[in-house]
Protein backbone atom coordinates (compact mmCIF):
# COMPACT_ATOMS: atom_id res chain seq x y z
CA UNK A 1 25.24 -17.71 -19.97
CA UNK A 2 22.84 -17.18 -16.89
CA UNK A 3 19.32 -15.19 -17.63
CA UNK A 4 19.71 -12.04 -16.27
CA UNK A 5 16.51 -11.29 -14.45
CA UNK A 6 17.07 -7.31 -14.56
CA UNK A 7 17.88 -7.02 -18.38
CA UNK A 8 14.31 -9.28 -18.55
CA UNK A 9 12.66 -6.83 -15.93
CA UNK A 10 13.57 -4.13 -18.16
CA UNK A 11 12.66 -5.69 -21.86
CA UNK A 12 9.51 -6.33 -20.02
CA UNK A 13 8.84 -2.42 -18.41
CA UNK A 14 9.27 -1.30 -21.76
CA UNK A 15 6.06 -3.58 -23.17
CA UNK A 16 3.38 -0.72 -22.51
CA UNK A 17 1.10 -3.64 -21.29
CA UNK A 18 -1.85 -1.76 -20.12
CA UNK A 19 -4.60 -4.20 -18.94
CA UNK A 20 -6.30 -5.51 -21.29
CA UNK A 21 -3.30 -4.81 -23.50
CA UNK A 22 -0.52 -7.33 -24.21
CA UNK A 23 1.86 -4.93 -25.31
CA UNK A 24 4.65 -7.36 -26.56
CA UNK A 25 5.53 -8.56 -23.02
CA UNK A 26 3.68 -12.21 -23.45
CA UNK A 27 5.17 -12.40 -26.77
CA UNK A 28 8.59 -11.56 -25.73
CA UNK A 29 8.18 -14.73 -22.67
CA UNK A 30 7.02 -17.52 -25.37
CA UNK A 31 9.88 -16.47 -27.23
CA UNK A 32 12.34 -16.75 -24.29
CA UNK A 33 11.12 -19.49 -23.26
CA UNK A 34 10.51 -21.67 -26.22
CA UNK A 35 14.53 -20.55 -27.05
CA UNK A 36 14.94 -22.28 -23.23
CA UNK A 37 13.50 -25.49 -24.85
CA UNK A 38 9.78 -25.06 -22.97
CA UNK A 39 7.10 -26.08 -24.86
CA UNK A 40 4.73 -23.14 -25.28
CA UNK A 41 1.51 -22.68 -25.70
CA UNK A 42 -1.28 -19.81 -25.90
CA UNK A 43 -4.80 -19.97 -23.56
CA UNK A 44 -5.91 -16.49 -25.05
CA UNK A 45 -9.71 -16.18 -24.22
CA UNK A 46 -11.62 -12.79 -24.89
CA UNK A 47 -9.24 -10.83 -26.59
CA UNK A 48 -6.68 -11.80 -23.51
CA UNK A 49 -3.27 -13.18 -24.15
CA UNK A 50 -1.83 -15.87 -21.83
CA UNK A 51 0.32 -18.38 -21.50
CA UNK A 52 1.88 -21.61 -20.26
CA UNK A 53 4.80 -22.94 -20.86
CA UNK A 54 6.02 -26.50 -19.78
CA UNK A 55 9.63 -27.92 -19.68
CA UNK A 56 9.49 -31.64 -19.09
CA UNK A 57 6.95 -34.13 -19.27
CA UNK A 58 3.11 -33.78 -19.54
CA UNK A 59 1.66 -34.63 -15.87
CA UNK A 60 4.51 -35.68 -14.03
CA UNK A 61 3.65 -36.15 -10.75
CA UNK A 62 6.34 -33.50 -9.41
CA UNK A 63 5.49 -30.72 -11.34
CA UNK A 64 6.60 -26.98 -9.80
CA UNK A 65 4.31 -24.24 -11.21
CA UNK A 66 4.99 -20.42 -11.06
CA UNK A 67 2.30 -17.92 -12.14
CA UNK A 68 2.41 -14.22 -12.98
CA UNK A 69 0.61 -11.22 -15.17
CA UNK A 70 2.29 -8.63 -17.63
CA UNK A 71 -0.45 -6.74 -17.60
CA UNK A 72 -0.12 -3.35 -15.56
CA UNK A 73 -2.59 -0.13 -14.34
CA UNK A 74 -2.33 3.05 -16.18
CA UNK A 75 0.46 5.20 -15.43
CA UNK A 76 -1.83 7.81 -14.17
CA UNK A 77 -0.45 11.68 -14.54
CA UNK A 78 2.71 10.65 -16.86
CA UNK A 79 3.87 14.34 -16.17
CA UNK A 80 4.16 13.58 -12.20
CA UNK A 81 7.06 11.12 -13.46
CA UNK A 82 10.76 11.95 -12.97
CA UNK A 83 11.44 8.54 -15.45
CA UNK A 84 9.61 7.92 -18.55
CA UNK A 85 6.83 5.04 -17.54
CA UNK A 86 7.93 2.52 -20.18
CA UNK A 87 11.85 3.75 -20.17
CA UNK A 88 12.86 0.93 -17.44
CA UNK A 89 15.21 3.60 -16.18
CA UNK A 90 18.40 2.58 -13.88
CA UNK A 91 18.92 5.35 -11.21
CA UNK A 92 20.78 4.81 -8.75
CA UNK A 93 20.30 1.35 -8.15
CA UNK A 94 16.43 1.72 -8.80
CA UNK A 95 14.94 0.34 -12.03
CA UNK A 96 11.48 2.79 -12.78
CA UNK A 97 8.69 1.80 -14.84
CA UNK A 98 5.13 0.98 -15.18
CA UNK A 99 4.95 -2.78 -13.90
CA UNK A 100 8.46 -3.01 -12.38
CA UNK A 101 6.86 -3.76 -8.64
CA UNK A 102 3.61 -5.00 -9.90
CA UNK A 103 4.74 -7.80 -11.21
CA UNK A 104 7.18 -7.96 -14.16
CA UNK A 105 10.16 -8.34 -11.96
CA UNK A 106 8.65 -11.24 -10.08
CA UNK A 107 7.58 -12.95 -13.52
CA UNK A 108 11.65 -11.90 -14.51
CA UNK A 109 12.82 -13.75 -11.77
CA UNK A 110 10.77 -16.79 -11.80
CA UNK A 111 11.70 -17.25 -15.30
CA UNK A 112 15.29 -16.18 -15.10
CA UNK A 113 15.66 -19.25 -12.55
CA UNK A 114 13.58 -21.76 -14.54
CA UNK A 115 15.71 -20.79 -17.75
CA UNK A 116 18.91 -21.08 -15.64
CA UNK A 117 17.65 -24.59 -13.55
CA UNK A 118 16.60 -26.78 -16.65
CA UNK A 119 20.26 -25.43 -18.65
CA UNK A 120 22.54 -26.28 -15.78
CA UNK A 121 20.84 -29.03 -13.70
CA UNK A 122 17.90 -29.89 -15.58
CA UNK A 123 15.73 -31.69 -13.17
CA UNK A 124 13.75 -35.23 -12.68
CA UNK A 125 10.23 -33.56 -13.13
CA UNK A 126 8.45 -30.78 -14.91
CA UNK A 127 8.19 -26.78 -14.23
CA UNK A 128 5.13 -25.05 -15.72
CA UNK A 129 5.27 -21.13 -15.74
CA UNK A 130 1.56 -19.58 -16.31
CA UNK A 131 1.46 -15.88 -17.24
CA UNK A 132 -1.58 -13.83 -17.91
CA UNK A 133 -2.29 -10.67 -19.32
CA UNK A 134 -5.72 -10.15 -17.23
CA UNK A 135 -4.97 -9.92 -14.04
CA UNK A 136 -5.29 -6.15 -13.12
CA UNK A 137 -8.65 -5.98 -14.71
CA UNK A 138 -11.93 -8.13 -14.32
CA UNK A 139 -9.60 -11.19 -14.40
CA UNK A 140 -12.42 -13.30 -16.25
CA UNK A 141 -10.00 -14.31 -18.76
CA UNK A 142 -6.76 -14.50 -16.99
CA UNK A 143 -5.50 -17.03 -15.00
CA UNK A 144 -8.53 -18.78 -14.91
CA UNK A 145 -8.68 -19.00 -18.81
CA UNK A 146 -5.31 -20.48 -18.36
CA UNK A 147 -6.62 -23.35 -15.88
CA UNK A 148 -9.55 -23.90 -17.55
CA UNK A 149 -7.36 -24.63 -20.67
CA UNK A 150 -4.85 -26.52 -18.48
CA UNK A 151 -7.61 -28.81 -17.46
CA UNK A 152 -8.84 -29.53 -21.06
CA UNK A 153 -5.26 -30.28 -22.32
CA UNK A 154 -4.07 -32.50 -19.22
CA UNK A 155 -1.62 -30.08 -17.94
CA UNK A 156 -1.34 -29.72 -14.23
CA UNK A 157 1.08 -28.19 -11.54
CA UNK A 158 1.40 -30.19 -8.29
CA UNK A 159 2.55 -26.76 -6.18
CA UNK A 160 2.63 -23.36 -7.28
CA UNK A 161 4.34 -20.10 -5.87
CA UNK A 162 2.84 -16.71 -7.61
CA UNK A 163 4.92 -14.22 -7.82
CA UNK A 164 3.29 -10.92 -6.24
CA UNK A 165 4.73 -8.31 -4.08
CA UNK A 166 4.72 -9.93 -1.10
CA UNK A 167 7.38 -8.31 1.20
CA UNK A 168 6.43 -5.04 3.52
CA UNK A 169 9.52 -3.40 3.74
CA UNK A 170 12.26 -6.25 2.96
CA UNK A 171 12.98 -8.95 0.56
CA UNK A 172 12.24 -12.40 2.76
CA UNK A 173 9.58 -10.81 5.42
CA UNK A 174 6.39 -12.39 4.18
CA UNK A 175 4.78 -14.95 2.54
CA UNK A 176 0.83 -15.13 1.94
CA UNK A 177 -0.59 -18.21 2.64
CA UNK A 178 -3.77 -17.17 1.95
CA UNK A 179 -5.50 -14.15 1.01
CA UNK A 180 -9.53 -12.42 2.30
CA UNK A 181 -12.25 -12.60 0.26
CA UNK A 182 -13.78 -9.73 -1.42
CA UNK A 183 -17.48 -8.52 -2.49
CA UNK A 184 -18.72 -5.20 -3.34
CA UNK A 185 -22.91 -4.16 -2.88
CA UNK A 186 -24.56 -1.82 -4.40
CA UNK A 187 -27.67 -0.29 -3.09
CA UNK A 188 -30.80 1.69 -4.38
CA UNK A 189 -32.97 3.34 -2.25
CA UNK A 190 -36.07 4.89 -4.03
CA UNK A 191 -39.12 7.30 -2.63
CA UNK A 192 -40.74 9.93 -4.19
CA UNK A 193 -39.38 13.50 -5.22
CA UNK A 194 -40.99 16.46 -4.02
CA UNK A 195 -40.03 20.33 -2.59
CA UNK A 196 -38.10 20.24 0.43
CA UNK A 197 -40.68 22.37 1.91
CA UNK A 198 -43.44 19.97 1.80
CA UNK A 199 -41.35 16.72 3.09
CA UNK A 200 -45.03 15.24 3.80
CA UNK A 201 -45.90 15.11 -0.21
CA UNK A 202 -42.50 13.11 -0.85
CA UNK A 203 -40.87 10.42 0.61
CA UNK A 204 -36.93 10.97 1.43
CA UNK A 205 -35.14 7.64 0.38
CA UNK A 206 -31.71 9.46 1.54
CA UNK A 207 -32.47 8.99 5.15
CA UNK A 208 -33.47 5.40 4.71
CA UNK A 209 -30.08 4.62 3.00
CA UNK A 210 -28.36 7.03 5.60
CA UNK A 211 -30.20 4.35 8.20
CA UNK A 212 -28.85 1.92 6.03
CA UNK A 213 -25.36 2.37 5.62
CA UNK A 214 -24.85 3.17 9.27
CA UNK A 215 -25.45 -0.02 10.42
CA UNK A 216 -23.71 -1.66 8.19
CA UNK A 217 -20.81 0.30 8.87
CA UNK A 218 -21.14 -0.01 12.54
CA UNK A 219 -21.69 -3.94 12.31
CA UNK A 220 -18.74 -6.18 13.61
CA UNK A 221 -18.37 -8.81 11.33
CA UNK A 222 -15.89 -10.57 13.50
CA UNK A 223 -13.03 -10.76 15.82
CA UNK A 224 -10.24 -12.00 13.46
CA UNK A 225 -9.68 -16.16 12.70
CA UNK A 226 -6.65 -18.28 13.67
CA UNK A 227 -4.76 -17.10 10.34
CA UNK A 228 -6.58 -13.80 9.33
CA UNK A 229 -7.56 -10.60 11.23
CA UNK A 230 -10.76 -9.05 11.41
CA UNK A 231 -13.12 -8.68 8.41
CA UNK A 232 -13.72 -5.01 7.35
CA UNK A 233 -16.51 -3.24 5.25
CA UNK A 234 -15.85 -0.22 3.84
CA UNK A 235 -18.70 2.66 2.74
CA UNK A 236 -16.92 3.65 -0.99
CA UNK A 237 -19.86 6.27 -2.16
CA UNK A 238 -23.19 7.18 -1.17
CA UNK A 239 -24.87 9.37 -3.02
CA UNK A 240 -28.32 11.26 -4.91
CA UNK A 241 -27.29 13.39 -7.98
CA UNK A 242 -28.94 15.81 -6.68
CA UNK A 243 -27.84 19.34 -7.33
CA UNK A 244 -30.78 21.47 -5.97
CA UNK A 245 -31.44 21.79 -1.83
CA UNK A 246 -35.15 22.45 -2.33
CA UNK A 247 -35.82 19.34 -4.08
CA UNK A 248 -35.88 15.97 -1.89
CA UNK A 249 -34.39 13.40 -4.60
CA UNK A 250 -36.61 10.23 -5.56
CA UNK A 251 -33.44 8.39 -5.16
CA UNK A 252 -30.07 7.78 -3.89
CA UNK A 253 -27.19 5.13 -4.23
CA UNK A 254 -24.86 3.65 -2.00
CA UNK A 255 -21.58 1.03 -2.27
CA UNK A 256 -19.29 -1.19 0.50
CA UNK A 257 -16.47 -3.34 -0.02
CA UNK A 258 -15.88 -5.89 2.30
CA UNK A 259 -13.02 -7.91 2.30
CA UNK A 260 -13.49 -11.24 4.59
CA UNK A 261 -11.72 -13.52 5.86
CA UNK A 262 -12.63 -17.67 6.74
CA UNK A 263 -14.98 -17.16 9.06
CA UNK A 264 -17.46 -15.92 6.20
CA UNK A 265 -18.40 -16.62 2.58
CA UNK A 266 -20.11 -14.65 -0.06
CA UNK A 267 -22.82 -16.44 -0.41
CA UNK A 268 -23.13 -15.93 4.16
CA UNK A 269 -22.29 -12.11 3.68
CA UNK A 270 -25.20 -11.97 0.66
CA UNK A 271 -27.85 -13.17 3.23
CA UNK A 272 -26.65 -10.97 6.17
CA UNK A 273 -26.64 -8.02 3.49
CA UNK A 274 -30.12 -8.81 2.41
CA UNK A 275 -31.75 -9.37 5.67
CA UNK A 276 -30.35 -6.02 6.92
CA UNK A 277 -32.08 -3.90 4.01
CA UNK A 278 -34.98 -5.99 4.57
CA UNK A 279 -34.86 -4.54 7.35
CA UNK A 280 -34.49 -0.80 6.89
CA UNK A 281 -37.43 -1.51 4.07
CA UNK A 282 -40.08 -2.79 6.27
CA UNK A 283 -38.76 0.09 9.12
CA UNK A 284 -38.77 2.86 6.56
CA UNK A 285 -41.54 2.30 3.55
CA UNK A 286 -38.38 2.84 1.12
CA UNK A 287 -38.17 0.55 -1.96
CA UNK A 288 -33.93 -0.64 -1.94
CA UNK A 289 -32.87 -2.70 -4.52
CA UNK A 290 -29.66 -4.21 -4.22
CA UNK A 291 -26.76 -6.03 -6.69
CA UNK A 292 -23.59 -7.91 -5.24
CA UNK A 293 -20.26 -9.05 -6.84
CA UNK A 294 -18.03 -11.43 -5.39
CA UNK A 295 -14.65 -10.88 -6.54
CA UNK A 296 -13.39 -14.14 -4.57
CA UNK A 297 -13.72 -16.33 -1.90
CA UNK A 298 -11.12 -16.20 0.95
CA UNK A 299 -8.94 -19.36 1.21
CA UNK A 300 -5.95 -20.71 2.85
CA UNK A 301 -2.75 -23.22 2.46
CA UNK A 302 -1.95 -24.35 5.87
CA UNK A 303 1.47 -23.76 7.03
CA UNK A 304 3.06 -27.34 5.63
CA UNK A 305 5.53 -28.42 3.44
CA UNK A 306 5.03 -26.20 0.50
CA UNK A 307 5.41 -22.95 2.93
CA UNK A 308 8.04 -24.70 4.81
CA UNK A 309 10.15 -25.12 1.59
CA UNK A 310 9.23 -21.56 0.38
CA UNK A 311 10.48 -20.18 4.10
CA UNK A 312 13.84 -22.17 4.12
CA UNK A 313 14.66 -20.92 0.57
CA UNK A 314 14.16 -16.81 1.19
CA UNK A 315 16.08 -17.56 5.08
CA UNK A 316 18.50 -19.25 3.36
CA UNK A 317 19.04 -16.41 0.73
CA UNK A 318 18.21 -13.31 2.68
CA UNK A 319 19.00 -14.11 6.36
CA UNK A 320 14.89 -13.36 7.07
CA UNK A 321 12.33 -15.64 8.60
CA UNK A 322 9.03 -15.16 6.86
CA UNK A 323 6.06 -14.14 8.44
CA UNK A 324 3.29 -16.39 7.12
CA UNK A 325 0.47 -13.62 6.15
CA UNK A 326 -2.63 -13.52 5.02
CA UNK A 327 -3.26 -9.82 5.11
CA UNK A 328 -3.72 -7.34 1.86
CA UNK A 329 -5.83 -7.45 -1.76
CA UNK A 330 -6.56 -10.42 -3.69
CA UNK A 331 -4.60 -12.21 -6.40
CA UNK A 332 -4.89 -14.86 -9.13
CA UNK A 333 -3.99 -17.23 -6.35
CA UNK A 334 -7.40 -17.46 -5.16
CA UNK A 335 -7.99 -19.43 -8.42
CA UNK A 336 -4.71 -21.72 -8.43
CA UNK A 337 -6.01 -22.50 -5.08
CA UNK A 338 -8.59 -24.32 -6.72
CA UNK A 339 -5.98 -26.49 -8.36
CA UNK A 340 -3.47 -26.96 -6.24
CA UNK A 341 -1.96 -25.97 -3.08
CA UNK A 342 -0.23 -22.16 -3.53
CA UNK A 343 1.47 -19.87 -1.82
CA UNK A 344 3.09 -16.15 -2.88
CA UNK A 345 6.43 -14.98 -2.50
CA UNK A 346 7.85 -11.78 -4.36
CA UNK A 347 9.25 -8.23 -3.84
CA UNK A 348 8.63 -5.23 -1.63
CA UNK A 349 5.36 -3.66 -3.23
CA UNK A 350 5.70 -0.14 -1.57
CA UNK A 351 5.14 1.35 -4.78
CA UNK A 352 3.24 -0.56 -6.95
CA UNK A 353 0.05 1.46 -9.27
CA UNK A 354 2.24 4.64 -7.61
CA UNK A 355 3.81 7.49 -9.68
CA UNK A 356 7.40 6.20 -10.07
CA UNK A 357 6.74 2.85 -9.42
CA UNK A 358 10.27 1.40 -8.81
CA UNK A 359 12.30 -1.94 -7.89
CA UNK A 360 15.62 -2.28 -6.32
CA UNK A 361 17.82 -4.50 -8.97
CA UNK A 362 19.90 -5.90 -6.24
CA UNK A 363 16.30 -7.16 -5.18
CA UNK A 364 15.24 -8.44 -8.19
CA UNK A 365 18.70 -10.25 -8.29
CA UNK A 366 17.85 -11.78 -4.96
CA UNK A 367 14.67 -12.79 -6.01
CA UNK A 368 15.78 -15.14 -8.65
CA UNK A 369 18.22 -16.90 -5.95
CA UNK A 370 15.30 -17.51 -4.15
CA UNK A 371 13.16 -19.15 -6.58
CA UNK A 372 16.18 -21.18 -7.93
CA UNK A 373 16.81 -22.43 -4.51
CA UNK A 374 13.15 -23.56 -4.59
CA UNK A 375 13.22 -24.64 -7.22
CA UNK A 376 16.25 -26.93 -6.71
CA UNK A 377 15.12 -27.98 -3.15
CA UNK A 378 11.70 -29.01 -4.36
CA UNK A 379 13.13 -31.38 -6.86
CA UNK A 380 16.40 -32.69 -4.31
């Protein structure tokens, strides 16, 4: 008997897996799995559950990899619902749930078609399927607890496909080849308070920032690369905590986002950050401190064989040519990248961390075609 990848979907929806919960869901996959005859085993790291699970041999040189999380954002206003978060309700064709886009169906499918490959046509190499439970969080002890275990215990995938909403509109239109980078600064500007009416005993910090942010804002980082389009910063608060309009603050804050694509680094982006407040400091007489997190570096698979044999797969199973993408968030596969080449293929995301979140089942059904027909190509 065939896994069914919507019965999974479901089992899974109804794990209330709320980052940094597990929730049952990982628990439910070792089980699976290890019934499947995978050998299973746990990289938990922090308090986070993961796992990998292996069918074949240790370090086979043609080793297919699939990776995917459980864990899923709050459900927000549960009373905005019109199904029950964690119900994996069927309506009309529709199956609702915390997680059912984002990306328990994906991680359904991938393992439905594993399950089903190795039982009927078990093949001459090894699959390894990598789920984490930290993914929607900090990710510090997701998928890269899992590789970092993977790479003390000899494990290793030669390719790997992660299973994230990928697709616009459509099952088939996109694949990400790569994905931008991502940082977030945080600034401090600091003068001296003082009455509003006597701006010469104070010194404003807000218009320093103001001076600040502007330029920043109005900077073009770039025109766009051969595979990505233009970088983008975006201001995300500015503000003093300051309640009173006769009283000129001794302080304000400010954030950006950017999210980059290969034309920049973090470390480049730091520098240009820096030197700008510099800037506005020496210009201004304002103290600024500053603090920057870099979420990820932007990378890239170039369009080759493992994108090639991804494309033929979804145009042979949904009629669609692929657009090879690089636009949207990041993902755990900016740290497979570091392992091996990866690309991501999965579902239409148009409601994922929404109210209602929702995933057609015919979809999901199509899904796990396409991954076995990866699957089954990649080992021909």
């Amino acid at each position: 008997m065939s896994c069914d990848p919507v019965d999974l979907t479901a089992h899974l929806v109804r794990c209330p897996s709320v980052t940094p919960e597990e929730g049952g869901a990982i628990s439910l996959l070792e089980a699976l799995l290890t019934e499947a005859g995978f050998e299973c085993f746990r990289a938990d790291r922090g308090g986070i559950s993961n796992l990998v699970a292996r069918w074949g041999d240790k370090g086979h040189p043609k080793t297919f990899g699939f990776n995917g999380h459980t864990d899923v954002v709050p459900v927000g206003d549960e009373a905005a619902w019109t199904q029950p978060p964690f119900g994996a309700e069927i309506v009309d064709g529709w199956l609702y749930g915390r997680g059912a886009t984002d990306m328990k169906s994906g991680v359904a499918a991938f393992v439905a078609a594993a399950v089903d490959l190795v039982a009927d046509a078990p093949p001459e190499g090894a699959i390894v399927i990598t789920v984490t439970g930290d993914e929607e969080a900090d990710a510090t002890d997701g998928t890269t607890a899992i590789l970092d275990w993977m790479s003390s215990h000899g494990e290793a995938m030669s390719v790997c496909v992660v299973g994230e909403p990928t697709s616009p509109a459509k099952l088939g239109e996109a694949i990400k080849i790569g994905r931008r980078g991502s940082m977030t600064a945080w600034f401090t500007a600091t003068g001296v308070q003082g009455h509003s009416a006597y701006p010469h005993r104070a010194k404003n910090p807000v218009p320093a920032m103001a001076r600040l942010i502007d330029r920043l804002a109005s900077a073009e980082l770039d025109r766009g690369t051969e595979h990505f389009d233009a970088s983008t910063l975006a201001v995300t608060t500015f503000d003093t905590g300051n309640t009173a309009t006769n009283v000129i603050p001794a302080s304000c804050s400010a954030a950006i986002n950017i999210r980059f694509n290969d034309g920049h680094s973090g470390a480049s982006l730091t520098q240009w950050l820096e030197e700008e407040v510099e800037k506005i400091a020496s210009e201004t007489g304002i103290d600024f401190a500053s603090r920057f997190k870099i979420s990820g570096e932007s990378f890239l698979t170039p369009p080759g064989p493992l994108s090639d044999l991804v494309s033929a797969a979804i145009e042979a199973e949904t009629g669609m040519v692929p657009e090879l993408s690089t636009s949207g968030g990041t993902s755990d596969a900016r740290f497979v990248k570091d392992h091996c080449p990866v690309v991501e293929f999965g579902l239409v995301g148009k409601t994922m961390h929404q109210v209602d979140e929702r995933v057609s089942v015919d979809d999901i059904r199509r899904l796990k075609m396409v991954y076995r027909r990866i699957l089954e190509s990649y080992f021909a």
